[in-house]
Protein backbone atom coordinates (compact mmCIF):
# COMPACT_ATOMS: atom_id res chain seq x y z
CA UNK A 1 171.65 143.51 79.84
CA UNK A 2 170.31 141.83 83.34
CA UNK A 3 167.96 139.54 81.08
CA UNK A 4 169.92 136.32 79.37
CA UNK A 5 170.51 136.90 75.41
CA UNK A 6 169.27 133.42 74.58
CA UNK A 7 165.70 134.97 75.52
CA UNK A 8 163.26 134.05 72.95
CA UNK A 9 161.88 137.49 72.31
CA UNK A 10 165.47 138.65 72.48
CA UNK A 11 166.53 135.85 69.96
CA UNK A 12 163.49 136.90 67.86
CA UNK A 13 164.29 140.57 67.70
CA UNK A 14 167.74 140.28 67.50
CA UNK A 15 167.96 139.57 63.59
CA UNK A 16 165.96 142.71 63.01
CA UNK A 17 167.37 145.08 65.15
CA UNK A 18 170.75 144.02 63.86
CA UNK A 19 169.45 144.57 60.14
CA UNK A 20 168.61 148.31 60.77
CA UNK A 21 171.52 149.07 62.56
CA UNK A 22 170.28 149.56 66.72
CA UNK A 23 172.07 148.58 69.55
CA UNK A 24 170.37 146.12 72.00
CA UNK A 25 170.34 147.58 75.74
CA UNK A 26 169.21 147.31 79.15
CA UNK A 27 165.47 149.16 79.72
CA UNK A 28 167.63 150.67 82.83
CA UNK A 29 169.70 152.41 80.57
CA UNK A 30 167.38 153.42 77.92
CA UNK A 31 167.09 157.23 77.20
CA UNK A 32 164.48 159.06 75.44
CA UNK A 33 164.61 158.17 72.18
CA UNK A 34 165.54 154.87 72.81
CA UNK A 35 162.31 152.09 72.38
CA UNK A 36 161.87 150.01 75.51
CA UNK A 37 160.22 146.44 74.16
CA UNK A 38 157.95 145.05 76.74
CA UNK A 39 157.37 140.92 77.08
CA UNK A 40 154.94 139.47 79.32
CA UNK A 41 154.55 142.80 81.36
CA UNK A 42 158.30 143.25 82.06
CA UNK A 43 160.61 145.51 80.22
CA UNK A 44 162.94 143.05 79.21
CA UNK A 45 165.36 144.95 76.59
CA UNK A 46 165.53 148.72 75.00
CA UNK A 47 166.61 149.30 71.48
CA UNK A 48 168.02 152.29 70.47
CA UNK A 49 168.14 153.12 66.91
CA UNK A 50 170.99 154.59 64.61
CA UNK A 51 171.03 158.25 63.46
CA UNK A 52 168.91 158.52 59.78
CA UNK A 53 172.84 159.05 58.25
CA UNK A 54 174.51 155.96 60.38
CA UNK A 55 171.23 154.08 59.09
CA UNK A 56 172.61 155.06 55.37
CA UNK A 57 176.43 153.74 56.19
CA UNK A 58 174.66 150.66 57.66
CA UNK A 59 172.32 149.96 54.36
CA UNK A 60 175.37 150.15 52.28
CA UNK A 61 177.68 148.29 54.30
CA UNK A 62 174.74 145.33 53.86
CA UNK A 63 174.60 145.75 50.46
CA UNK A 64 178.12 145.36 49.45
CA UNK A 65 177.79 142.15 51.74
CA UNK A 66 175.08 141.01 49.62
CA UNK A 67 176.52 141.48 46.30
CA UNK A 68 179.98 140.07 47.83
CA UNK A 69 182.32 143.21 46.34
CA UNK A 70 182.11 146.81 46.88
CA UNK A 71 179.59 148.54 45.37
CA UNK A 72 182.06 150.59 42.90
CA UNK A 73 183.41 147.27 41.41
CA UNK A 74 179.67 146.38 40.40
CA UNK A 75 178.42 147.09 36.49
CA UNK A 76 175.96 149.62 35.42
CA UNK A 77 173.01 147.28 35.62
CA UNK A 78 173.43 146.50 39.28
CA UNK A 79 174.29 150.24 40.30
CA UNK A 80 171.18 150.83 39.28
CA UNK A 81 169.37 148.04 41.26
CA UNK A 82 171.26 149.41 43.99
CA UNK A 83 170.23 152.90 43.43
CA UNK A 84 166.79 151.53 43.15
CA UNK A 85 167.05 149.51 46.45
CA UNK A 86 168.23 152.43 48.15
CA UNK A 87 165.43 154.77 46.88
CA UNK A 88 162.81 152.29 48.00
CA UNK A 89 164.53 152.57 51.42
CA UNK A 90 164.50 156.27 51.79
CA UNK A 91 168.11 156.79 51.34
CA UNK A 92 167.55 160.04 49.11
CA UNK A 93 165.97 161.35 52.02
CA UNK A 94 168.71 161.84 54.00
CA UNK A 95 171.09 165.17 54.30
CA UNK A 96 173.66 164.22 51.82
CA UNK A 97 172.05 161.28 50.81
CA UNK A 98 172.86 161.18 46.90
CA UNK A 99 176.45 162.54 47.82
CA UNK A 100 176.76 159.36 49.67
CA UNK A 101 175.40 156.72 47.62
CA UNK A 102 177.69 158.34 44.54
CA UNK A 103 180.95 158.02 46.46
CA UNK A 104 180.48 154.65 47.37
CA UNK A 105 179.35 153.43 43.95
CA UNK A 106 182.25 155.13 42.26
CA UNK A 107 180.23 157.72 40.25
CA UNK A 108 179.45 161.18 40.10
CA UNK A 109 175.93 162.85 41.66
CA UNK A 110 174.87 163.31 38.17
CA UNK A 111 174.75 159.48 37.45
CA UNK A 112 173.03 159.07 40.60
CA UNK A 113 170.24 161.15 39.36
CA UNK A 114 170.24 159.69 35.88
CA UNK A 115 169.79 155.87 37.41
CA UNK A 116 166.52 158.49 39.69
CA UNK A 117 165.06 159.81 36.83
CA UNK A 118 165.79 157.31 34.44
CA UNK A 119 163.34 154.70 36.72
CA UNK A 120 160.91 157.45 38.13
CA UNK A 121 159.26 156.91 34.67
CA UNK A 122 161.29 159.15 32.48
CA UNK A 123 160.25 158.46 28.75
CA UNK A 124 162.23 155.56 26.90
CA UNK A 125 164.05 155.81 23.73
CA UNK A 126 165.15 159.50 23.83
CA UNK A 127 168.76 158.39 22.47
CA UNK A 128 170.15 159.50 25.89
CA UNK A 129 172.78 157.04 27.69
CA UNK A 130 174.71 157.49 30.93
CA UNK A 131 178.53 157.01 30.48
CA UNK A 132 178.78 155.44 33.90
């Protein structure tokens, strides 16, 4: 980038941009998709943001940092929370999505979908468990 780093938008941005996985840029070198961010008139930096699938790699890679092990070492209960994090995030929504999130928990597609359904309202106390 021609514009200093220590901008304030820049340093504003920054922790966001960072978060969902985009690459800070030049505006000269900004392609189509990319998002050009404007201050005071001038282009001063372009964004572009990951692929939906690198945005999943990212999102995991952030929550293993947050729960401080990877995310097949954690117990049921916080699977789930994860599960549910990722849900609220749109990570089912991606090609492969579930596939993903099972590998790097260390369980199977079909406990994926159990921790789904069992908080998309699925009735209590049917004497069902998951194993994982």
């Amino acid at each position: 980038m021609t514009e200093p780093r220590d901008h304030p938008f820049v340093t504003a941005v920054k922790p966001l941009v960072d978060a969902m996985g985009g690459e800070l840029m030049d505006p000269s070198l900004a392609q189509p998709d990319d998002v050009v961010l404007t201050w005071e008139g001038q282009d001063l930096l372009a964004v572009r943001l990951p692929q939906l699938s690198d945005s999943l790699d990212h999102i995991l890679a952030a929550l293993e940092r947050r729960f401080g092990v990877p995310l097949a070492q954690l117990d049921r209960k916080s699977k789930q929370d994860v599960v549910r994090i990722l849900e609220a995030r749109g990570a089912f929504s991606v090609r492969h999505g579930v596939e993903t999130v099972a590998g790097a928990l260390g369980v199977s597609r079909f406990t994926v979908y159990n921790y789904l359904n069992r908080d998309s309202g699925a009735p209590k106390g049917t004497g069902k468990s998951s194993q994982e």
